[in-house]
C-alpha atoms as a PDB file:
ATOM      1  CA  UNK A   1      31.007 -18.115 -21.256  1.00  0.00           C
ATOM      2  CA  UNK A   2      28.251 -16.729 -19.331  1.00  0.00           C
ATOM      3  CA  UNK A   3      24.963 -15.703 -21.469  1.00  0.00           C
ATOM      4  CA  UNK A   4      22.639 -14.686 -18.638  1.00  0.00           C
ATOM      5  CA  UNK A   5      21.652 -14.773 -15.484  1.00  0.00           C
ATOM      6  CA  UNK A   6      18.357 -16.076 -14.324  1.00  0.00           C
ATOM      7  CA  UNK A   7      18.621 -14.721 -10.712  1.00  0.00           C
ATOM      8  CA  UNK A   8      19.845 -12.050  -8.739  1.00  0.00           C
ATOM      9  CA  UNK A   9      19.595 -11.012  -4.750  1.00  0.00           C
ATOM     10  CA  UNK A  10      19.766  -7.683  -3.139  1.00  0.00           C
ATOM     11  CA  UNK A  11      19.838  -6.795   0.165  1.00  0.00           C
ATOM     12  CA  UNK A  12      17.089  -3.297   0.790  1.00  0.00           C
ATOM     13  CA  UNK A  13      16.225  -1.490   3.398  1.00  0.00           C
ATOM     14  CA  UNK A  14      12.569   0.032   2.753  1.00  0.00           C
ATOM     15  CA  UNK A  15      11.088  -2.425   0.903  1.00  0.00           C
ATOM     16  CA  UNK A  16       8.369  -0.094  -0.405  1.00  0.00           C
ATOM     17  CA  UNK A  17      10.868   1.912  -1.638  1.00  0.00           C
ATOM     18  CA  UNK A  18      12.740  -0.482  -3.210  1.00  0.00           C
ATOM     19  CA  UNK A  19       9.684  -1.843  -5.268  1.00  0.00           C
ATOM     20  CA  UNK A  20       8.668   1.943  -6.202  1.00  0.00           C
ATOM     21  CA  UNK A  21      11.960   2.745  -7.525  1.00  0.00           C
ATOM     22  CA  UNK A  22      12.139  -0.640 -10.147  1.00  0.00           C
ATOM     23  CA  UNK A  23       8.512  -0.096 -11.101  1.00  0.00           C
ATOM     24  CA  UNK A  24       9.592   3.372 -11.701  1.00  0.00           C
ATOM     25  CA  UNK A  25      12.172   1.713 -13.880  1.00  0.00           C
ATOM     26  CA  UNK A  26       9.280  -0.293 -16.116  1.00  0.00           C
ATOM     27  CA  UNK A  27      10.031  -3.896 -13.896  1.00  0.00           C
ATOM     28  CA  UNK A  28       6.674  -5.642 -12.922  1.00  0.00           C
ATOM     29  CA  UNK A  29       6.106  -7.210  -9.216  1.00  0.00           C
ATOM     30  CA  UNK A  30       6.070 -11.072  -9.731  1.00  0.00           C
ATOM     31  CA  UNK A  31       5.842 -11.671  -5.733  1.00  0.00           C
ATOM     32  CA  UNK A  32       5.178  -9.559  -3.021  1.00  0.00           C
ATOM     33  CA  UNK A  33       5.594 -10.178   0.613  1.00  0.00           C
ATOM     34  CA  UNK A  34       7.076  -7.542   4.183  1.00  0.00           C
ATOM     35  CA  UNK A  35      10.764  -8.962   3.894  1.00  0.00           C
ATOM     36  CA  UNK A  36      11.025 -10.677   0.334  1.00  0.00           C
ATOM     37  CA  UNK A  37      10.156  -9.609  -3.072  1.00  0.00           C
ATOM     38  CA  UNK A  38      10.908 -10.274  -6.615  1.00  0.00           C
ATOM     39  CA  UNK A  39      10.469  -8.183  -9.554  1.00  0.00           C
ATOM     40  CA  UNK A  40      11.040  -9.735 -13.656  1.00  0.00           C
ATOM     41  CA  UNK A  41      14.014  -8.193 -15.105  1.00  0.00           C
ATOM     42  CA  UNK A  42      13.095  -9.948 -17.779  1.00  0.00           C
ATOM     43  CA  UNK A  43       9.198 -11.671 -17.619  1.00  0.00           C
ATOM     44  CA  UNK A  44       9.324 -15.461 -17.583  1.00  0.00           C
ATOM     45  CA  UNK A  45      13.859 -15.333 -17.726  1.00  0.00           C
ATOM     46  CA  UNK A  46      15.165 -13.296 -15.164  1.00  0.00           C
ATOM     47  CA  UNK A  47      14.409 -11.468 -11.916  1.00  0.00           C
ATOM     48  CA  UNK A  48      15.682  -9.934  -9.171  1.00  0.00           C
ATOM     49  CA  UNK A  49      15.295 -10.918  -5.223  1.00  0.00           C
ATOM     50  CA  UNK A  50      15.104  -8.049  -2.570  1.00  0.00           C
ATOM     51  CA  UNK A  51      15.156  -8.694   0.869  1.00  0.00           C
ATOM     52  CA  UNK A  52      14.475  -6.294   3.283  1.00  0.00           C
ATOM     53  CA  UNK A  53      16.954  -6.398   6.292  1.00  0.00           C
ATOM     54  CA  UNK A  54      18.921  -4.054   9.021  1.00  0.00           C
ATOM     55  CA  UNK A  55      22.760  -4.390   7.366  1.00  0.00           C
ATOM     56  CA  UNK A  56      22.360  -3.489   3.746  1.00  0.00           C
ATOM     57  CA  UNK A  57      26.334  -2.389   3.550  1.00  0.00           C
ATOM     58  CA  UNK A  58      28.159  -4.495   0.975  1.00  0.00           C
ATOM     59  CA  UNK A  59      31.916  -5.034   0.896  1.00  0.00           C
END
């Protein structure tokens, strides 16, 4: 049985966006860089990767 999930990845493509919309949301910016960032879905248990990039389409 699965009872969380410590990490998660997401492929973006504005970055800036991106981080505006989950700070929006209440998440807080644990790293910060052009292509990679992470924001705490949960502080100190769980966040979420986003990585900017040019193909964002998911099957």
């Amino acid at each position: 049985m699965i009872k969380g999930l410590y990490e998660a990845h997401l492929p973006v493509r504005n970055m800036q966006n991106t981080l505006h919309f989950y700070q929006k949301l209440g998440l807080e910016v644990a790293h910060e860089c052009e292509k990679v960032s992470f924001v705490w879905i949960e502080k100190g248990k769980s966040w979420l990767g986003l990585w900017e990039a040019d193909q964002v389409n998911i099957p």
